[in-house]
Protein backbone atom coordinates (compact mmCIF):
# COMPACT_ATOMS: atom_id res chain seq x y z
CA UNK A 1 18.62 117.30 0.17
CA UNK A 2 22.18 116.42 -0.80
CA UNK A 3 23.24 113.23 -2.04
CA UNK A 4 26.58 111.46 -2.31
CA UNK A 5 25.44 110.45 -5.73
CA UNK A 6 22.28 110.50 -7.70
CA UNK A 7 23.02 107.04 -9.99
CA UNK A 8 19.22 106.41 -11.44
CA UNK A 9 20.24 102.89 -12.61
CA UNK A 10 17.87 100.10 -11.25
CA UNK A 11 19.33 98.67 -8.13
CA UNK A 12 21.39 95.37 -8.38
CA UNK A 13 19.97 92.50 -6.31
CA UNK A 14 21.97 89.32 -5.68
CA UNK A 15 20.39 86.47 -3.54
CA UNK A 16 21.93 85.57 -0.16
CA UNK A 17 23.61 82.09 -0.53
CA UNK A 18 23.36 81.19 2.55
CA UNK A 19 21.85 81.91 6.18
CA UNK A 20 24.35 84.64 7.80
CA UNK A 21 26.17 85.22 4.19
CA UNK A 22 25.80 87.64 1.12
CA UNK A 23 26.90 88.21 -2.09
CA UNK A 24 30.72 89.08 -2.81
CA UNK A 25 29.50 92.38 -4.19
CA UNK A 26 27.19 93.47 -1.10
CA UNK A 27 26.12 97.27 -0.80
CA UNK A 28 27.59 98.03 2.92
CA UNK A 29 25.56 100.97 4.60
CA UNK A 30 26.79 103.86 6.59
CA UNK A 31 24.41 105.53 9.47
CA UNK A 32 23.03 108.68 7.46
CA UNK A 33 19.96 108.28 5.68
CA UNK A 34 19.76 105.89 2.85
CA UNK A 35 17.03 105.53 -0.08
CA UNK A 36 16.93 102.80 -2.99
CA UNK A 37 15.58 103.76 -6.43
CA UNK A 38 12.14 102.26 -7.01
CA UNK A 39 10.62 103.34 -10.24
CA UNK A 40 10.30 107.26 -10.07
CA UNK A 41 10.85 107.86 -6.29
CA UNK A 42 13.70 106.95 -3.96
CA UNK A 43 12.09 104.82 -0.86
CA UNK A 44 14.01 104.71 2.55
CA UNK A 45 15.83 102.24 4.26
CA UNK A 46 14.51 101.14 7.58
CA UNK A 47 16.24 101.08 10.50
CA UNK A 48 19.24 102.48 9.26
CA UNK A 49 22.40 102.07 10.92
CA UNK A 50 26.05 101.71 9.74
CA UNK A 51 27.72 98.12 8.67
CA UNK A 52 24.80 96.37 7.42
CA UNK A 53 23.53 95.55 4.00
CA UNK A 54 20.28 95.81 2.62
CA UNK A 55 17.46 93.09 2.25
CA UNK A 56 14.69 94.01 -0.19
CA UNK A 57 11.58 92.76 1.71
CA UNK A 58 7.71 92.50 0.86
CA UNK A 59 7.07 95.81 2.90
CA UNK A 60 10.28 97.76 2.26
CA UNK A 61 14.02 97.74 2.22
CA UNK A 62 15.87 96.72 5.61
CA UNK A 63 19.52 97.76 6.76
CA UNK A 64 20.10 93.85 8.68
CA UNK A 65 22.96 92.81 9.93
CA UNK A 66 24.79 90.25 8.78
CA UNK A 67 24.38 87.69 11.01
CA UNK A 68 20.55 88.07 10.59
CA UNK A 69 20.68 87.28 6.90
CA UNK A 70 19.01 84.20 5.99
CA UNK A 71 19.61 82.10 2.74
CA UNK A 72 17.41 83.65 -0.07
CA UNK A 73 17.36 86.44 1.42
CA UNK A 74 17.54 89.78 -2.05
CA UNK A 75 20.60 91.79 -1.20
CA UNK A 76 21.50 94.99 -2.98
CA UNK A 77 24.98 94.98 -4.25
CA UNK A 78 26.52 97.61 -5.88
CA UNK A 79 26.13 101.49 -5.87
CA UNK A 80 23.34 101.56 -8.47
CA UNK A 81 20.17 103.25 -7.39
CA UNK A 82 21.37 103.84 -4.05
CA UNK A 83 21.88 106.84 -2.54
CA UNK A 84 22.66 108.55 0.61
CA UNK A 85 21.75 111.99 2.37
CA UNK A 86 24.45 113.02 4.52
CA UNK A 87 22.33 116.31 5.68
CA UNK A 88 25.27 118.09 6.35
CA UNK A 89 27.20 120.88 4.34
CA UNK A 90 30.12 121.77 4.46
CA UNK A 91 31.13 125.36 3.09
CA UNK A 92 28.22 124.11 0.34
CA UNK A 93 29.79 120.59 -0.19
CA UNK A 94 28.31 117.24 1.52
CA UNK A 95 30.66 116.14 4.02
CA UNK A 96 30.98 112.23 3.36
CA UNK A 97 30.48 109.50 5.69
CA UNK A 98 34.02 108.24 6.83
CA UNK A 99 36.49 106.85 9.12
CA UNK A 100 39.37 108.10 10.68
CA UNK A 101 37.88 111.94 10.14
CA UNK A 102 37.33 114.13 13.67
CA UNK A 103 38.02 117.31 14.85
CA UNK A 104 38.42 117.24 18.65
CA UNK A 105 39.62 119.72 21.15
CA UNK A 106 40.03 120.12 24.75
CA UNK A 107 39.66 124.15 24.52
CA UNK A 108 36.19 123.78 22.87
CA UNK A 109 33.27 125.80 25.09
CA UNK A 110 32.08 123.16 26.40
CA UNK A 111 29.57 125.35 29.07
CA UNK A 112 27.99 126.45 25.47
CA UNK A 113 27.58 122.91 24.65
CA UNK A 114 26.16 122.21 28.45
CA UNK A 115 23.89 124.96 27.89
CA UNK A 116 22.65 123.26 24.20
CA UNK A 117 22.03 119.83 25.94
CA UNK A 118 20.11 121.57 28.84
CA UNK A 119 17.98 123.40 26.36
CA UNK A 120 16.82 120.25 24.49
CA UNK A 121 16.18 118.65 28.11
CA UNK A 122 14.36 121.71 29.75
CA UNK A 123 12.51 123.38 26.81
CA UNK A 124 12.36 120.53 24.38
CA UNK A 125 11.23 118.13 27.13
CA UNK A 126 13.88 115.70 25.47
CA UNK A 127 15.11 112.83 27.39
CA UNK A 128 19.06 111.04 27.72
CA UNK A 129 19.78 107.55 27.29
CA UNK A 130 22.56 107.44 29.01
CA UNK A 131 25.81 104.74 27.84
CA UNK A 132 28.78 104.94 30.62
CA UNK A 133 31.73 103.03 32.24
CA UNK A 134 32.85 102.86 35.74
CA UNK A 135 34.44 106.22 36.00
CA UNK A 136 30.66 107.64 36.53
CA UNK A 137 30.72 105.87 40.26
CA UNK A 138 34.93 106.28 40.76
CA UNK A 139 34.67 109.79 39.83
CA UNK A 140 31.87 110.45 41.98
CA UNK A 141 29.49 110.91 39.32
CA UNK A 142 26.82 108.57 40.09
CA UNK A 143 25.02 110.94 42.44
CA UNK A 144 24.46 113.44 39.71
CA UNK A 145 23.44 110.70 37.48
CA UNK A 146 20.89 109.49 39.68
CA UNK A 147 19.75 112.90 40.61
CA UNK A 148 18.99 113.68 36.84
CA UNK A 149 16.74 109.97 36.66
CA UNK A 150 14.71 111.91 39.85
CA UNK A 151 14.31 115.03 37.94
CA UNK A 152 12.98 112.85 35.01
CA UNK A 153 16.10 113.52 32.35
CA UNK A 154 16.90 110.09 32.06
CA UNK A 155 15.05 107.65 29.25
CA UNK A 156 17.29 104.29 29.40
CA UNK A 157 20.45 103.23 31.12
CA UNK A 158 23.12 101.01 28.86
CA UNK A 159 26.14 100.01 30.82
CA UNK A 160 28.09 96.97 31.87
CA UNK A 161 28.29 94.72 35.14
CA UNK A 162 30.98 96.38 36.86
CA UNK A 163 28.99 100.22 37.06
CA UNK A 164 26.12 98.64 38.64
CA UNK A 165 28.66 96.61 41.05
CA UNK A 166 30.75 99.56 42.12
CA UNK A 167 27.54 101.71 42.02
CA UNK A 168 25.60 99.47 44.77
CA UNK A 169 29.69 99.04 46.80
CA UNK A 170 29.42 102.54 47.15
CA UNK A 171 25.62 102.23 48.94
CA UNK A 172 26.87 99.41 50.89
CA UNK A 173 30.24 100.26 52.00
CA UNK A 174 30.92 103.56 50.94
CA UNK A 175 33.69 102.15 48.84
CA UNK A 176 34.03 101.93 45.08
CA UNK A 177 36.72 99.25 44.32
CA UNK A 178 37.77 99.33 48.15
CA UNK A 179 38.79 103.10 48.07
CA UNK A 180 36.81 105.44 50.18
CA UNK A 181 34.06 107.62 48.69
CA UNK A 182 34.65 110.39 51.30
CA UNK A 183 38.63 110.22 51.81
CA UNK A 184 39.50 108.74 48.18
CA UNK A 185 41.89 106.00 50.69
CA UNK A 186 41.62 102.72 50.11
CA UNK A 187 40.52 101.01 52.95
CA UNK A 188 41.21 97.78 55.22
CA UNK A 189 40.25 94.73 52.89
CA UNK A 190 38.56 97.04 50.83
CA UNK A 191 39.35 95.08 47.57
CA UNK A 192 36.63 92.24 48.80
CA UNK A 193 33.51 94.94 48.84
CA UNK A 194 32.20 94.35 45.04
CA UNK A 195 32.05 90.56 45.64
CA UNK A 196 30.37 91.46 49.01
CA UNK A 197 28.16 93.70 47.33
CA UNK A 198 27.76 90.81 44.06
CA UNK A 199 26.87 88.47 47.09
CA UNK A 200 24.26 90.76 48.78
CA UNK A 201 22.27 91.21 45.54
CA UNK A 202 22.18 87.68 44.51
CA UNK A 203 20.61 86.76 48.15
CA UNK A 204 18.33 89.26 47.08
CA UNK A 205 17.29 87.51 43.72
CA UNK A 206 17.66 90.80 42.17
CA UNK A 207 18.52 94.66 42.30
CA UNK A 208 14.67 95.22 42.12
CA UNK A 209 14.12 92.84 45.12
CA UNK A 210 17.01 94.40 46.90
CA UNK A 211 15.19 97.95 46.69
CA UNK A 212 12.24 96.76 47.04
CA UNK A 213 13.57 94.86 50.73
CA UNK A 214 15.43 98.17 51.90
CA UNK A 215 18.16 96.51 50.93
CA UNK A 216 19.53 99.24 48.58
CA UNK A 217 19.34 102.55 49.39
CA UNK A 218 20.63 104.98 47.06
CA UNK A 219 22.86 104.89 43.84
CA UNK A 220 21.89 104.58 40.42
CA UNK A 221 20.66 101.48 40.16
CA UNK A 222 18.30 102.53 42.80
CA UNK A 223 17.24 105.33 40.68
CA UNK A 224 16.43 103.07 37.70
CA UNK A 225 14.31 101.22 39.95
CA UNK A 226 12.89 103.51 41.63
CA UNK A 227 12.32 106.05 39.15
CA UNK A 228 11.01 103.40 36.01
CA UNK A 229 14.73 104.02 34.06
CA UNK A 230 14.66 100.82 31.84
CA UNK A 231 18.29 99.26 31.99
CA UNK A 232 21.06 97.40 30.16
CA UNK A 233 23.89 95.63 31.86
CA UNK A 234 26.03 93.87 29.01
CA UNK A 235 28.36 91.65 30.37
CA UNK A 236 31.64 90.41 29.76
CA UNK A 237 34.64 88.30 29.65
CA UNK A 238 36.17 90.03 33.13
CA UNK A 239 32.87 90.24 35.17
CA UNK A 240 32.99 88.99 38.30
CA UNK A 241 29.64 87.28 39.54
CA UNK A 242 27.70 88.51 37.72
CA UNK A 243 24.60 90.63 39.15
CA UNK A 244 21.45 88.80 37.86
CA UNK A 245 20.43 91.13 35.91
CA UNK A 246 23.65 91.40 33.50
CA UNK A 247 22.86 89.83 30.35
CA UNK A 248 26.20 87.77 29.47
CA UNK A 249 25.28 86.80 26.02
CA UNK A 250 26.84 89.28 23.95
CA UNK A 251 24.02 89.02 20.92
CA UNK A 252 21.30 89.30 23.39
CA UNK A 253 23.17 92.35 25.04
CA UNK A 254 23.59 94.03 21.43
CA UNK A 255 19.88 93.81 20.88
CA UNK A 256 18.83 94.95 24.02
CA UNK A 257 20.90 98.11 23.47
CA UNK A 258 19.58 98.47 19.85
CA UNK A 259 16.37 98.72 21.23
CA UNK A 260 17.13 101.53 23.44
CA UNK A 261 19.42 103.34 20.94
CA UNK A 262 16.68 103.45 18.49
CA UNK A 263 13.99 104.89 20.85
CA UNK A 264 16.27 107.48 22.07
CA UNK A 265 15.81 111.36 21.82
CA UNK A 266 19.44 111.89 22.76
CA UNK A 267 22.51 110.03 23.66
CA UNK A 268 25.19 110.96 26.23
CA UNK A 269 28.02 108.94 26.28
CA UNK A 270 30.08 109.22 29.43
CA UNK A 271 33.88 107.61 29.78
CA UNK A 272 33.11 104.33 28.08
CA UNK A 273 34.85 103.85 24.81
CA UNK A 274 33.83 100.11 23.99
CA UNK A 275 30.06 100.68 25.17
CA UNK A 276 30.35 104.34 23.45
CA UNK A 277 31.70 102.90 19.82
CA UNK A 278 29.47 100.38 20.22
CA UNK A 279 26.23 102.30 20.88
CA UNK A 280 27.59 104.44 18.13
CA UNK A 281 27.45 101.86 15.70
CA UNK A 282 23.86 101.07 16.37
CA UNK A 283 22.64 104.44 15.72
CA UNK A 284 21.20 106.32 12.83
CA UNK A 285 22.83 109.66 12.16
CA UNK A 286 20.07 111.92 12.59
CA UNK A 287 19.95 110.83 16.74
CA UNK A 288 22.37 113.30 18.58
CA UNK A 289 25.27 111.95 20.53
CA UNK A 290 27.62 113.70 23.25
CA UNK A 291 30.33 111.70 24.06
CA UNK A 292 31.77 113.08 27.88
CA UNK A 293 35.59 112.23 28.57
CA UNK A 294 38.89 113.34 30.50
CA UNK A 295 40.49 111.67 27.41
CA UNK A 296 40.72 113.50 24.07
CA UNK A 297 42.02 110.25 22.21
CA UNK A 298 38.21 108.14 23.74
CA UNK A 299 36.42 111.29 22.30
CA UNK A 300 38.62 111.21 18.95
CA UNK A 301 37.93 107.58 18.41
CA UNK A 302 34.53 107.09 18.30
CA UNK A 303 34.03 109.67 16.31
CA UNK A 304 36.65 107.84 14.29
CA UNK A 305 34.39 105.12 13.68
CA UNK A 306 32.23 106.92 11.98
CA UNK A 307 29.53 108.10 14.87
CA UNK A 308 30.59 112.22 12.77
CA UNK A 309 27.07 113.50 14.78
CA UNK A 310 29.04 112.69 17.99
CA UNK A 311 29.57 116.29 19.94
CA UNK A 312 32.95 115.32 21.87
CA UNK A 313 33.53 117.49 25.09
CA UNK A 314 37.00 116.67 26.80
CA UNK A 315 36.15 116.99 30.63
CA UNK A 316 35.92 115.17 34.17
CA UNK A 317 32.46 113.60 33.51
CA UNK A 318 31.58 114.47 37.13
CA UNK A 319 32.53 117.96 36.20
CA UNK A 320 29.96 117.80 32.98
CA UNK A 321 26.94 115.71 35.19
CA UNK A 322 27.39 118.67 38.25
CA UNK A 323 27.21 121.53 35.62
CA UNK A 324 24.48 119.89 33.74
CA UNK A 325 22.24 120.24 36.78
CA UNK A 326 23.24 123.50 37.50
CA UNK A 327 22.09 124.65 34.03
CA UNK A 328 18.89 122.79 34.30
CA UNK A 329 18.42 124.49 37.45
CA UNK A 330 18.53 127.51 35.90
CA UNK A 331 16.62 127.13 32.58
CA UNK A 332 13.64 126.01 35.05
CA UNK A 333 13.77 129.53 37.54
């Protein structure tokens, strides 16, 4: 076990002057494994996760965010019987937590990385929560996606409004923003389809009525209902509608994902940089992360923001879903 530091002072704890606020001083976590000095042993933080402090409570220390911090509240300040275990070495040396610090290419193997992730799903009998952006359904992505939530690869779904929108155009209209699935024109009037498509699912009541009334067909949102794959649609300030389902306050989103992200085996981030940092922010360090995109800087960043056990592999993410199931495919002859 290797530790940034090994201080075996008594930890310093400051009150919480009011609800939402903490001491000047506050200890500010990172996602790798944390443990407060208690006597002889070092006891670990629960539900660890990076820009938080620490509330002592009756049954254990707490990484909480701020904005859960009530007044009273015993917040460790300092670095003082704190320590963290980065569980990584580095040519014998522990490899700090830190911003600003990746190591991205676009000529990485990335088939020896498809063939890891396939592994863990096949002969591990792991699962993905899966966080992506619109490029999954513009791309045409979303039919891999949804074949992987048949096959049973697929724990949770977080994504925004507008992948579910474009996702159920496409069923509808065979359109995704008005341009044609098959001949990648865009066609007559085209642009009006996702508000068609917003419309048709609000008559509805919901995307589970509308599969459940034949409504929709096919997709992945008709894979999530179909095949039990719990989802998330976080809204926000651009969404159109939105679909019932998308949850438009922004705290109640951010929970809604934590809860996911912390029951998750692994998670495969797929051209979404806002949804990607974010999810990465919410996650311990020991949880696995691939993050999928054409874009070496979106791969860069969030591991930038200090997600370090993020795997980045620079390629089309319809490319990356098609080979997936082609490894899969093979790991199971």
């Amino acid at each position: 076990m290797f530790y940034w530091s090994n201080r075996q002072g008594i930890p310093n704890i400051e009150l919480s002057p009011k609800d939402g606020c903490v001491p000047e001083g506050f200890y500010s976590t990172t996602n790798f494994p944390t443990f407060v000095h208690v006597g002889d042993d070092w006891v670990e933080v629960k539900e660890q996760r990076m820009d938080a402090v620490i509330v002592e409570k009756e049954d254990g220390f707490y990484a909480t965010k701020l904005r859960d911090v009530k007044k009273g509240d015993r917040i460790l300040c300092g670095d003082e019987g704190i320590c963290i275990d980065a569980q990584l070495e580095d040519k014998g040396e522990v490899q700090r937590f830190q911003f600003m610090d990746s190591a991205v290419s676009s000529e990485k193997r990335n088939e020896l990385l498809l063939k890891d992730l396939a592994k863990k799903l096949v002969l591990e009998n792991k699962k993905i929560t899966v966080v992506c952006g619109p490029a999954v359904v513009h791309t045409g992505a979303n039919k891999y996606l949804a074949k992987l939530m048949e096959l049973g690869y697929v724990k949770s779904l977080l994504t925004g409004n507008a992948v579910a929108v474009h996702d159920m155009e496409q069923c509808f209209f065979n359109t995704s923003l008005g341009v044609d699935k098959d001949t990648a024109l865009l066609t007559h009037h085209g642009y009006r389809n996702h508000m068609r498509a917003i419309n048709r699912i609000k008559l509805a009541g919901s995307i589970e009525n509308a599969v459940n009334d034949g409504i929709l067909t096919s997709g992945i949102m008709y894979s999530c209902i179909k095949y039990n794959v719990p989802f998330v649609l976080a809204g926000s300030l651009r969404d159109d509608g939105p679909l019932p389902e998308t949850q438009m306050n922004m705290l109640e989103a951010q929970k809604a994902y934590n809860t996911h992200l912390r029951a998750a085996d692994i998670v495969v981030v797929l051209s979404t940089m806002l949804h990607g940092i974010a999810s990465g922010n919410m996650l311990p360090y020991q949880i696995p992360m691939y993050c999928v995109d054409i874009s070496a800087n979106v791969v860069t960043k969030l591991s930038d923001r200090g997600s370090s056990q993020s795997v980045g592999i620079v390629t089309d993410v319809g490319l990356f879903l098609r080979l997936l199931l082609l490894e899969i495919e093979e790991l199971k002859k």
